[in-house]
PDB file of N, CA and C in Angstrom:
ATOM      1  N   UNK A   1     -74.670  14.399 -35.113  1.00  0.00           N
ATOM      2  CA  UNK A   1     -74.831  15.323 -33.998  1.00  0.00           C
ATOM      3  C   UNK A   1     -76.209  15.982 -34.087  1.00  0.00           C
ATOM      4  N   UNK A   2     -76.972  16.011 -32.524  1.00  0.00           N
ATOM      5  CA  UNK A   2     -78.152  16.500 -33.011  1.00  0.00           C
ATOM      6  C   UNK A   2     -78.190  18.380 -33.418  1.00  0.00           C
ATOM      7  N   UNK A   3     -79.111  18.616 -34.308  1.00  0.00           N
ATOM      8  CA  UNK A   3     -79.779  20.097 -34.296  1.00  0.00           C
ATOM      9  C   UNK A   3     -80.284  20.436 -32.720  1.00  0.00           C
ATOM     10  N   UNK A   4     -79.575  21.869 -32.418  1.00  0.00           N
ATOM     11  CA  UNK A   4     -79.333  22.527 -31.590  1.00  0.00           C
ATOM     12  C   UNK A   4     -80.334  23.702 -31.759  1.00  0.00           C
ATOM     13  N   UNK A   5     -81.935  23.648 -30.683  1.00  0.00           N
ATOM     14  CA  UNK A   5     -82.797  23.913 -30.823  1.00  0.00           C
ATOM     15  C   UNK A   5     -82.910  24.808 -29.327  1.00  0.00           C
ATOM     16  N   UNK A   6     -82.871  26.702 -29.522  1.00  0.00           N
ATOM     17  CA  UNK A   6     -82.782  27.084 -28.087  1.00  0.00           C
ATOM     18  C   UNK A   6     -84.057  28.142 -28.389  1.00  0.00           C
ATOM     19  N   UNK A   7     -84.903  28.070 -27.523  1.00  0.00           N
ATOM     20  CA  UNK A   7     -85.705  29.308 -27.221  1.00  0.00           C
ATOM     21  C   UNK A   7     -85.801  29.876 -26.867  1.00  0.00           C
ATOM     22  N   UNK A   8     -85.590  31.256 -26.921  1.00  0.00           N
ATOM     23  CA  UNK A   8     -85.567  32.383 -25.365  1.00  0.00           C
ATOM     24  C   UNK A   8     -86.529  33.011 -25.276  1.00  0.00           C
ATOM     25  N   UNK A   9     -87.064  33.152 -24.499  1.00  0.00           N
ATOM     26  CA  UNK A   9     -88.136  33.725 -23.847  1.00  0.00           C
ATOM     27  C   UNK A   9     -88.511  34.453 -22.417  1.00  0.00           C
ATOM     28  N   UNK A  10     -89.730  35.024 -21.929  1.00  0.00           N
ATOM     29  CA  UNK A  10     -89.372  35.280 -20.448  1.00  0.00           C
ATOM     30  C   UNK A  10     -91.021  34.853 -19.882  1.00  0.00           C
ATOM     31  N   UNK A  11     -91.146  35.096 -18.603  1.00  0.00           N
ATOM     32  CA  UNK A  11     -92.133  34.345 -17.965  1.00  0.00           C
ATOM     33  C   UNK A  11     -93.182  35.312 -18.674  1.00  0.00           C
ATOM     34  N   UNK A  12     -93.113  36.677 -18.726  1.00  0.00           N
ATOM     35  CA  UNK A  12     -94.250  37.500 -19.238  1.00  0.00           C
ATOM     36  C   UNK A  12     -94.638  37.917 -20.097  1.00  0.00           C
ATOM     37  N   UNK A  13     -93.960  36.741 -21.449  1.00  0.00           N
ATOM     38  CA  UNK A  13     -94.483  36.673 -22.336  1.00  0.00           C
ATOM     39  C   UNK A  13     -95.587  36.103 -23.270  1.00  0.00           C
ATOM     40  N   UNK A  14     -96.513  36.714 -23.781  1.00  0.00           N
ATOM     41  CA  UNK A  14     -97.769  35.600 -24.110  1.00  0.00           C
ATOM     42  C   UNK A  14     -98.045  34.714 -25.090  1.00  0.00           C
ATOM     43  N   UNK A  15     -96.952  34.645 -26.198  1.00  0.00           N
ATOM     44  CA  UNK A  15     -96.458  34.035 -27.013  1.00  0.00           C
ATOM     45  C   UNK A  15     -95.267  33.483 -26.958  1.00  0.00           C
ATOM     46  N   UNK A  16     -94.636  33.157 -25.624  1.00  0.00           N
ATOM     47  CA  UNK A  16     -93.232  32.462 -25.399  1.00  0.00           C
ATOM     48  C   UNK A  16     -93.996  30.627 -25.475  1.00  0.00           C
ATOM     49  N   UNK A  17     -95.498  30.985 -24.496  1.00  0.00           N
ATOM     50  CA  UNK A  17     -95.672  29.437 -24.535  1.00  0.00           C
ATOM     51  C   UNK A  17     -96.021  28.648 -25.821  1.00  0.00           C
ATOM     52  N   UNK A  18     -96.391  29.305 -26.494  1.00  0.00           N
ATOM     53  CA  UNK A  18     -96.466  28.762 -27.743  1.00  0.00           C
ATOM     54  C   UNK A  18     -95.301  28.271 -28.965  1.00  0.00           C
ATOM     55  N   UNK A  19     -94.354  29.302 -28.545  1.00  0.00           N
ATOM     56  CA  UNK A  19     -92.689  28.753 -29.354  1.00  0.00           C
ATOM     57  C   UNK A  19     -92.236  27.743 -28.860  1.00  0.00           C
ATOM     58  N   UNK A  20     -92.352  27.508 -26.679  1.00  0.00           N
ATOM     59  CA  UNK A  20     -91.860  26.164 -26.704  1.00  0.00           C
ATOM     60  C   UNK A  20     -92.613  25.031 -26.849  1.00  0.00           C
ATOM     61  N   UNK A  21     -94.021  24.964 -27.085  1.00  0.00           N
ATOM     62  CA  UNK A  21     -94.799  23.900 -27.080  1.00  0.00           C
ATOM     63  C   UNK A  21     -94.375  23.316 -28.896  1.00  0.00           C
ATOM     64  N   UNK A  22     -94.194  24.086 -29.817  1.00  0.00           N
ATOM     65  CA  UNK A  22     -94.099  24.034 -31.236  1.00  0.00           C
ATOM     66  C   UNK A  22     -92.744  23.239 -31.086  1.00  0.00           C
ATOM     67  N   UNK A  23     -91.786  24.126 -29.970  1.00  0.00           N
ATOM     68  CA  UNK A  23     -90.808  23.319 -30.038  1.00  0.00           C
ATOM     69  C   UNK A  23     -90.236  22.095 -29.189  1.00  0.00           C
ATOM     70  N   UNK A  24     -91.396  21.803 -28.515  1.00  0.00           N
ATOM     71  CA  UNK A  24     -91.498  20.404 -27.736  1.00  0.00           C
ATOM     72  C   UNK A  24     -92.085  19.034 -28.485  1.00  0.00           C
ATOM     73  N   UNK A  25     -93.470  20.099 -29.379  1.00  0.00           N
ATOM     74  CA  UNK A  25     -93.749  18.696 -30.612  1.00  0.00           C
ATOM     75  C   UNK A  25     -92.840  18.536 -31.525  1.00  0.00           C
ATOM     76  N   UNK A  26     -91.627  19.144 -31.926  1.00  0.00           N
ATOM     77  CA  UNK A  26     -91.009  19.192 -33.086  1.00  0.00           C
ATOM     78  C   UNK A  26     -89.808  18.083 -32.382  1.00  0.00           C
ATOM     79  N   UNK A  27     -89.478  18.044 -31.254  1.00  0.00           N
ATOM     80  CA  UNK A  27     -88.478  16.888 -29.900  1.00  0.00           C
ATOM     81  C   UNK A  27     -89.477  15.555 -30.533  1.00  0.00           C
ATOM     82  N   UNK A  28     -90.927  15.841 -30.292  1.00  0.00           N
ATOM     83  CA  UNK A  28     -91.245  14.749 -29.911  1.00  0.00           C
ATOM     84  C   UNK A  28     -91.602  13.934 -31.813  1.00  0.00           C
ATOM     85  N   UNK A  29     -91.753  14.416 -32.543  1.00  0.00           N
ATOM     86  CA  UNK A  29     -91.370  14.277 -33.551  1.00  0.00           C
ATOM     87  C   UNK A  29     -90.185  13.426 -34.119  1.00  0.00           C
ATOM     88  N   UNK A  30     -89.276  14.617 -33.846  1.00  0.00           N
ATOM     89  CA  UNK A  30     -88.302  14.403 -34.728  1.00  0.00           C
ATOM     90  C   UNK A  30     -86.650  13.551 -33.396  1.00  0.00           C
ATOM     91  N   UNK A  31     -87.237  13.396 -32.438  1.00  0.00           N
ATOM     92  CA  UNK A  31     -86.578  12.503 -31.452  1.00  0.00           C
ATOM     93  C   UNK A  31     -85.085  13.372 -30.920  1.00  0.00           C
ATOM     94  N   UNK A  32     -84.275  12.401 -31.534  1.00  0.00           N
ATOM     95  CA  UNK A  32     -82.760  12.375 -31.174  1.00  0.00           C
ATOM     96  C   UNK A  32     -82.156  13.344 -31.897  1.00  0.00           C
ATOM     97  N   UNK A  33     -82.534  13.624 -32.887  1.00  0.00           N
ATOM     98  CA  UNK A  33     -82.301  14.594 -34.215  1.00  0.00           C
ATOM     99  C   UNK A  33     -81.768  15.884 -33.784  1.00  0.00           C
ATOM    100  N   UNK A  34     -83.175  15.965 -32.988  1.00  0.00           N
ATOM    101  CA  UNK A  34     -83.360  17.976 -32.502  1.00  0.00           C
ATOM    102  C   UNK A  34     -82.756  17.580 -30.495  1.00  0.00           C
ATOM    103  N   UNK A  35     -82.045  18.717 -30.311  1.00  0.00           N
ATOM    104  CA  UNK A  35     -81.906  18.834 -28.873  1.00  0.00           C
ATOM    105  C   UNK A  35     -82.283  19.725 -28.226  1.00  0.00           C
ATOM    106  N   UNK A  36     -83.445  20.084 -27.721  1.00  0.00           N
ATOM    107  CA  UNK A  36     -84.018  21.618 -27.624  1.00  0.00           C
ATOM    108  C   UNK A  36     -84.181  21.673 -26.040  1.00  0.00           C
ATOM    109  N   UNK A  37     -83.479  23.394 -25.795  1.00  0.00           N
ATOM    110  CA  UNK A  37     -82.999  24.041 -24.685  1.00  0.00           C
ATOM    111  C   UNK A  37     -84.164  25.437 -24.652  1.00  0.00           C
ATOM    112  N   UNK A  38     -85.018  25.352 -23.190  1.00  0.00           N
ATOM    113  CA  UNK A  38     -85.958  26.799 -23.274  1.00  0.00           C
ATOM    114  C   UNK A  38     -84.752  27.812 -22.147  1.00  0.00           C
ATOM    115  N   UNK A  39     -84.709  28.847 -22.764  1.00  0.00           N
ATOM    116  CA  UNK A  39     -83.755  29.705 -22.348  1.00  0.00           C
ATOM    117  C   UNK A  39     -84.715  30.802 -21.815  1.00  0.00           C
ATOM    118  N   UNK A  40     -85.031  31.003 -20.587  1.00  0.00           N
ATOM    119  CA  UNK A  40     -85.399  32.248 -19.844  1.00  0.00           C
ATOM    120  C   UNK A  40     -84.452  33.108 -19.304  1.00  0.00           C
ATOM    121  N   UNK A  41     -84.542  34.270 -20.149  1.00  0.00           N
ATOM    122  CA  UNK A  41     -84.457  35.429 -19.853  1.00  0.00           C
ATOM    123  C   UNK A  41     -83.802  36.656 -18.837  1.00  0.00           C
ATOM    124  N   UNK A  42     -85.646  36.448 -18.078  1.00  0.00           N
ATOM    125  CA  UNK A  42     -85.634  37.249 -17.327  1.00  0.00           C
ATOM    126  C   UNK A  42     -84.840  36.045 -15.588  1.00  0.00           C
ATOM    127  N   UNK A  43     -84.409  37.352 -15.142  1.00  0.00           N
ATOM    128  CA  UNK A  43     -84.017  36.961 -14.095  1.00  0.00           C
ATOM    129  C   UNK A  43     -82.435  36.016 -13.833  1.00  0.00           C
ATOM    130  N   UNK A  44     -82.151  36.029 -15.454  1.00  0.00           N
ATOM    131  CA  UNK A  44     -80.863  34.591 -15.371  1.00  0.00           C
ATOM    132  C   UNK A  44     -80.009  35.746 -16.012  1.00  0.00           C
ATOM    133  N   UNK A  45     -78.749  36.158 -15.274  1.00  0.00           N
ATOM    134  CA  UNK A  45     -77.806  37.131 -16.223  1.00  0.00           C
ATOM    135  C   UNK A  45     -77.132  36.134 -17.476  1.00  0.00           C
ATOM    136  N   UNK A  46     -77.181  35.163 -17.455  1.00  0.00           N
ATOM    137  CA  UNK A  46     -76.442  34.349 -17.871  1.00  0.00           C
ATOM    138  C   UNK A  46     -76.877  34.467 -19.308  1.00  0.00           C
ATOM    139  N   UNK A  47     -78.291  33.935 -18.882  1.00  0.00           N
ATOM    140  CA  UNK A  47     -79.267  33.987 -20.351  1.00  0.00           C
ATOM    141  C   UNK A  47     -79.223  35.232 -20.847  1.00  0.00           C
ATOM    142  N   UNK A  48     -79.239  36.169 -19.709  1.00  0.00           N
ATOM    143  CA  UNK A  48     -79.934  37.700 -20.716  1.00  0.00           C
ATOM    144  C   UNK A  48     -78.646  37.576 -21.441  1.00  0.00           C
ATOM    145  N   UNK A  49     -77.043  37.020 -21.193  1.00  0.00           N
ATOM    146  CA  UNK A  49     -76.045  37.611 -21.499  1.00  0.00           C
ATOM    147  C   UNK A  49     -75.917  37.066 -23.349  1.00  0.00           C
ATOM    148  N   UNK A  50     -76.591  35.383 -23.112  1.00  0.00           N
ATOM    149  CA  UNK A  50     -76.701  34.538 -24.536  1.00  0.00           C
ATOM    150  C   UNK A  50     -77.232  35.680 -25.525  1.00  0.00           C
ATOM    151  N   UNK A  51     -78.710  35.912 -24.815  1.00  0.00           N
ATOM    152  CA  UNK A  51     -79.684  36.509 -25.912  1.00  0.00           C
ATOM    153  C   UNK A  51     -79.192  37.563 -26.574  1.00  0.00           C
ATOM    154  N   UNK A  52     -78.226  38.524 -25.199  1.00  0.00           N
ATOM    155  CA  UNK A  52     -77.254  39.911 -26.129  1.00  0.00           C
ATOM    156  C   UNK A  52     -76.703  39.361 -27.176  1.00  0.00           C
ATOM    157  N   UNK A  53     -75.832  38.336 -26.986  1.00  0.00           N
ATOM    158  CA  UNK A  53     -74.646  37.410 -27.720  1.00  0.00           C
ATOM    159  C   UNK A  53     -75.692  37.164 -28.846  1.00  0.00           C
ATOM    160  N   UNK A  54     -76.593  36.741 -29.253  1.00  0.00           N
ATOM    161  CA  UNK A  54     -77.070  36.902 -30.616  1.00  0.00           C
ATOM    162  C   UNK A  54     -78.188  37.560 -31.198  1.00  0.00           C
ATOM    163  N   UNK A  55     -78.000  39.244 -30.324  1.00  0.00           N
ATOM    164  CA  UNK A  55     -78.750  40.008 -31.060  1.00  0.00           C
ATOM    165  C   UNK A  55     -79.942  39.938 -30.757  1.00  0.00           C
ATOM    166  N   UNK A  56     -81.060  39.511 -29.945  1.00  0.00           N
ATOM    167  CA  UNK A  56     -81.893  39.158 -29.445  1.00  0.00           C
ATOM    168  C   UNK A  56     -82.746  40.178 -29.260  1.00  0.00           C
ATOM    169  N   UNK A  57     -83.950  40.817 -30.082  1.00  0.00           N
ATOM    170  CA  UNK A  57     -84.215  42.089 -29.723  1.00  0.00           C
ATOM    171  C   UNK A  57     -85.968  42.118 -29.148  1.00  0.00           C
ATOM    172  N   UNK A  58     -86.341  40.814 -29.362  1.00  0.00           N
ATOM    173  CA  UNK A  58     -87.957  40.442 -28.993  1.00  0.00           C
ATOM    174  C   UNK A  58     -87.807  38.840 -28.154  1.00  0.00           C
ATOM    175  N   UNK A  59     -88.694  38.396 -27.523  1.00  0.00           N
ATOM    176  CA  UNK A  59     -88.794  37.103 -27.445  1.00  0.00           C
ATOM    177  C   UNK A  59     -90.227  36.818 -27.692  1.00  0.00           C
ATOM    178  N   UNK A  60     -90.626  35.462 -28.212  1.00  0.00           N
ATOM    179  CA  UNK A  60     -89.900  34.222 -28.341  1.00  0.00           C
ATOM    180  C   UNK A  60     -88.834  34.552 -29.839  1.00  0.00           C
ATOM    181  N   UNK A  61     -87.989  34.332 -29.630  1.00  0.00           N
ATOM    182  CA  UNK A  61     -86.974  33.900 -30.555  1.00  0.00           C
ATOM    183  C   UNK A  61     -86.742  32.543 -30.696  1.00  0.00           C
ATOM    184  N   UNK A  62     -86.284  32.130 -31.314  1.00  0.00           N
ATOM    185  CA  UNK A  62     -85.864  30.258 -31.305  1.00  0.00           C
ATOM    186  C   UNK A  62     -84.351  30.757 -32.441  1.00  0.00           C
ATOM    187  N   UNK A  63     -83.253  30.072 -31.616  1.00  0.00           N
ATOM    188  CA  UNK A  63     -82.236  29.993 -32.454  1.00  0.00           C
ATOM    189  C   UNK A  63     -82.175  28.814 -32.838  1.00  0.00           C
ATOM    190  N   UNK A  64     -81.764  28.315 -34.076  1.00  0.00           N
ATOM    191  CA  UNK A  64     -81.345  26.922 -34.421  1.00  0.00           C
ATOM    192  C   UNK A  64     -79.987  26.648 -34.919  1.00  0.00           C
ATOM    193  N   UNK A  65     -78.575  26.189 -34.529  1.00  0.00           N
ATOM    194  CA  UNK A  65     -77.438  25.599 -34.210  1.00  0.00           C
ATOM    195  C   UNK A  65     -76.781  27.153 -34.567  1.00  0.00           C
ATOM    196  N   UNK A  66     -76.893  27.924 -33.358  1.00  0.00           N
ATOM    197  CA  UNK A  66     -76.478  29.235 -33.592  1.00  0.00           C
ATOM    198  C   UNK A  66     -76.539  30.391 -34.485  1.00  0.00           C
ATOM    199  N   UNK A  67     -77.807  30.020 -34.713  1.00  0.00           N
ATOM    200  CA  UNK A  67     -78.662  31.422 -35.874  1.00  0.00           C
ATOM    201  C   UNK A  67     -79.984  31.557 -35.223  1.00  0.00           C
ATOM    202  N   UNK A  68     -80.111  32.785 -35.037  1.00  0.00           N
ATOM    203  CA  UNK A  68     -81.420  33.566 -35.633  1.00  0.00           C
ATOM    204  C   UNK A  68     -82.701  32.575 -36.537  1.00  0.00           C
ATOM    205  N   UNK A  69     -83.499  31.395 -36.444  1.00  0.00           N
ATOM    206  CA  UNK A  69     -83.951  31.079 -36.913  1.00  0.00           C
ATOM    207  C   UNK A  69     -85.661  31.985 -37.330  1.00  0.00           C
ATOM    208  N   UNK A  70     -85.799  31.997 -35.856  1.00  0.00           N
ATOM    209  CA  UNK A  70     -87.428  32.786 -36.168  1.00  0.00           C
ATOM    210  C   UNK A  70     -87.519  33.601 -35.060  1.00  0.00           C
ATOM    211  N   UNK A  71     -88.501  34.819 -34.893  1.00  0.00           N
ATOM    212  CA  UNK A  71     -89.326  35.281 -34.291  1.00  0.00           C
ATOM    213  C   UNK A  71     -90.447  35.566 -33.878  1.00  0.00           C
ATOM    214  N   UNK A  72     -90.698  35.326 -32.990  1.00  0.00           N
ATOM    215  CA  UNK A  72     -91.852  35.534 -32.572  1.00  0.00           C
ATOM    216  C   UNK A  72     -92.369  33.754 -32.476  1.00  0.00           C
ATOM    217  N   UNK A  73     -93.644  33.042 -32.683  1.00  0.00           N
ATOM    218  CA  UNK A  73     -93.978  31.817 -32.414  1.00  0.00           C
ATOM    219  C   UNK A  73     -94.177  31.105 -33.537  1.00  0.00           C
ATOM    220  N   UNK A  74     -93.341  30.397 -34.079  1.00  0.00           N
ATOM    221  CA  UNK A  74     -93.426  29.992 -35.618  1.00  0.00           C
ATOM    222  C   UNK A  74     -94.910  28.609 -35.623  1.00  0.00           C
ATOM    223  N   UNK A  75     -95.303  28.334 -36.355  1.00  0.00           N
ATOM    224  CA  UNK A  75     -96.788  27.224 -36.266  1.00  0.00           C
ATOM    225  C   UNK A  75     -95.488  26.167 -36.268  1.00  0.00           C
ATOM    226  N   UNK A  76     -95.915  24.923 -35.504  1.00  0.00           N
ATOM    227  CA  UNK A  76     -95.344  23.931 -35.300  1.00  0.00           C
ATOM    228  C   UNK A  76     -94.746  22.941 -36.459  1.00  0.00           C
ATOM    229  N   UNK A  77     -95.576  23.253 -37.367  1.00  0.00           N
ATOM    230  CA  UNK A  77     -95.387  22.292 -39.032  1.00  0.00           C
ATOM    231  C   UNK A  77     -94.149  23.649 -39.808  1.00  0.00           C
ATOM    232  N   UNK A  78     -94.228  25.134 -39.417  1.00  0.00           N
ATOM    233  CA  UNK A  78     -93.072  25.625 -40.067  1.00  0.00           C
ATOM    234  C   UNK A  78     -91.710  25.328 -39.722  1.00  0.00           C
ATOM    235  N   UNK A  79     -92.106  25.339 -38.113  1.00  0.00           N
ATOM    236  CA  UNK A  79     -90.790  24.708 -37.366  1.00  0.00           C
ATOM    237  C   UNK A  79     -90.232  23.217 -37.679  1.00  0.00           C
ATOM    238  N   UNK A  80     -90.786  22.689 -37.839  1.00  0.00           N
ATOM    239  CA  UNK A  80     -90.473  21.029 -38.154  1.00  0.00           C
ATOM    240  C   UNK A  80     -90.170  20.837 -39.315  1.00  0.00           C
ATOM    241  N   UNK A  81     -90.880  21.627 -40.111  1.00  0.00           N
ATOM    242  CA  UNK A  81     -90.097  21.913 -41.876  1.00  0.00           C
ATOM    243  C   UNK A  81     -88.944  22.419 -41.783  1.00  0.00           C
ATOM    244  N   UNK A  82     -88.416  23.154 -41.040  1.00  0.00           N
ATOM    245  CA  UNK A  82     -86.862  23.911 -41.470  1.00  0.00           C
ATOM    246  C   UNK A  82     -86.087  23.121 -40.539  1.00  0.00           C
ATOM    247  N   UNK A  83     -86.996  22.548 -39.531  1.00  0.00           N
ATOM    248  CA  UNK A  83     -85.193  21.612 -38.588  1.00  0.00           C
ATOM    249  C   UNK A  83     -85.257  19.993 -39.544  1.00  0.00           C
ATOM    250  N   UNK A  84     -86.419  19.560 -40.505  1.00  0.00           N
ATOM    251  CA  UNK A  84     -86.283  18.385 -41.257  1.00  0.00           C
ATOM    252  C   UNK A  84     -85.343  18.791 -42.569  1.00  0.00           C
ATOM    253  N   UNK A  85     -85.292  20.010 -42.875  1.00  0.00           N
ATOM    254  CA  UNK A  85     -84.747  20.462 -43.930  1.00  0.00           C
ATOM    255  C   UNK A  85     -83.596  20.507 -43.620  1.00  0.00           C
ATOM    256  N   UNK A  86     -82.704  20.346 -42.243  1.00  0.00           N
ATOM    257  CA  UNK A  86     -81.358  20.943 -41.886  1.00  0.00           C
ATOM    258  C   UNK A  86     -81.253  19.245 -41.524  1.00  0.00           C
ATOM    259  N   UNK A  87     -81.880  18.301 -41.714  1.00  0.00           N
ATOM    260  CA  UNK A  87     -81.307  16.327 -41.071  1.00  0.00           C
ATOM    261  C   UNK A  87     -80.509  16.527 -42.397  1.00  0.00           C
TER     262      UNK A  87
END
């Protein structure tokens, strides 16, 4: 089953684009492995309701298979180290 890769973020953030690009090379990487979902925020009750649901107190956040993995925009090689560490 793949690793469950979600980012939340919102449009007016200036370091959101950088968590999902880290986490678009880490897809393109690591393929079938990772399944990664960008979760906005603002404007979606749905989302704001996820991000409450795990504590969510900054974005970019990136959860990985329902944890708290990082905050803020992790460098693309830290990110790819901890979802290769979880194959």
């Amino acid at each position: 089953m793949a690793i469950k890769v979600e980012v939340f973020s919102t449009s007016t953030c200036p370091h959101c684009p950088a968590a999902i690009d880290a986490a678009m090379k880490a897809k393109d990487k690591l393929g079938n492995a990772i399944d990664v979902e960008s979760v906005k925020i603002d404007g979606n009750m749905d989302n704001r309701q996820r991000a409450i649901d795990y504590q969510i107190m900054a974005v970019p956040t990136i959860v990985i298979d329902g944890e708290v993995a990082f905050v803020g925009a992790p460098a693309e090689s830290e990110l790819i180290e901890k979802l290769e560490s979880m194959l």
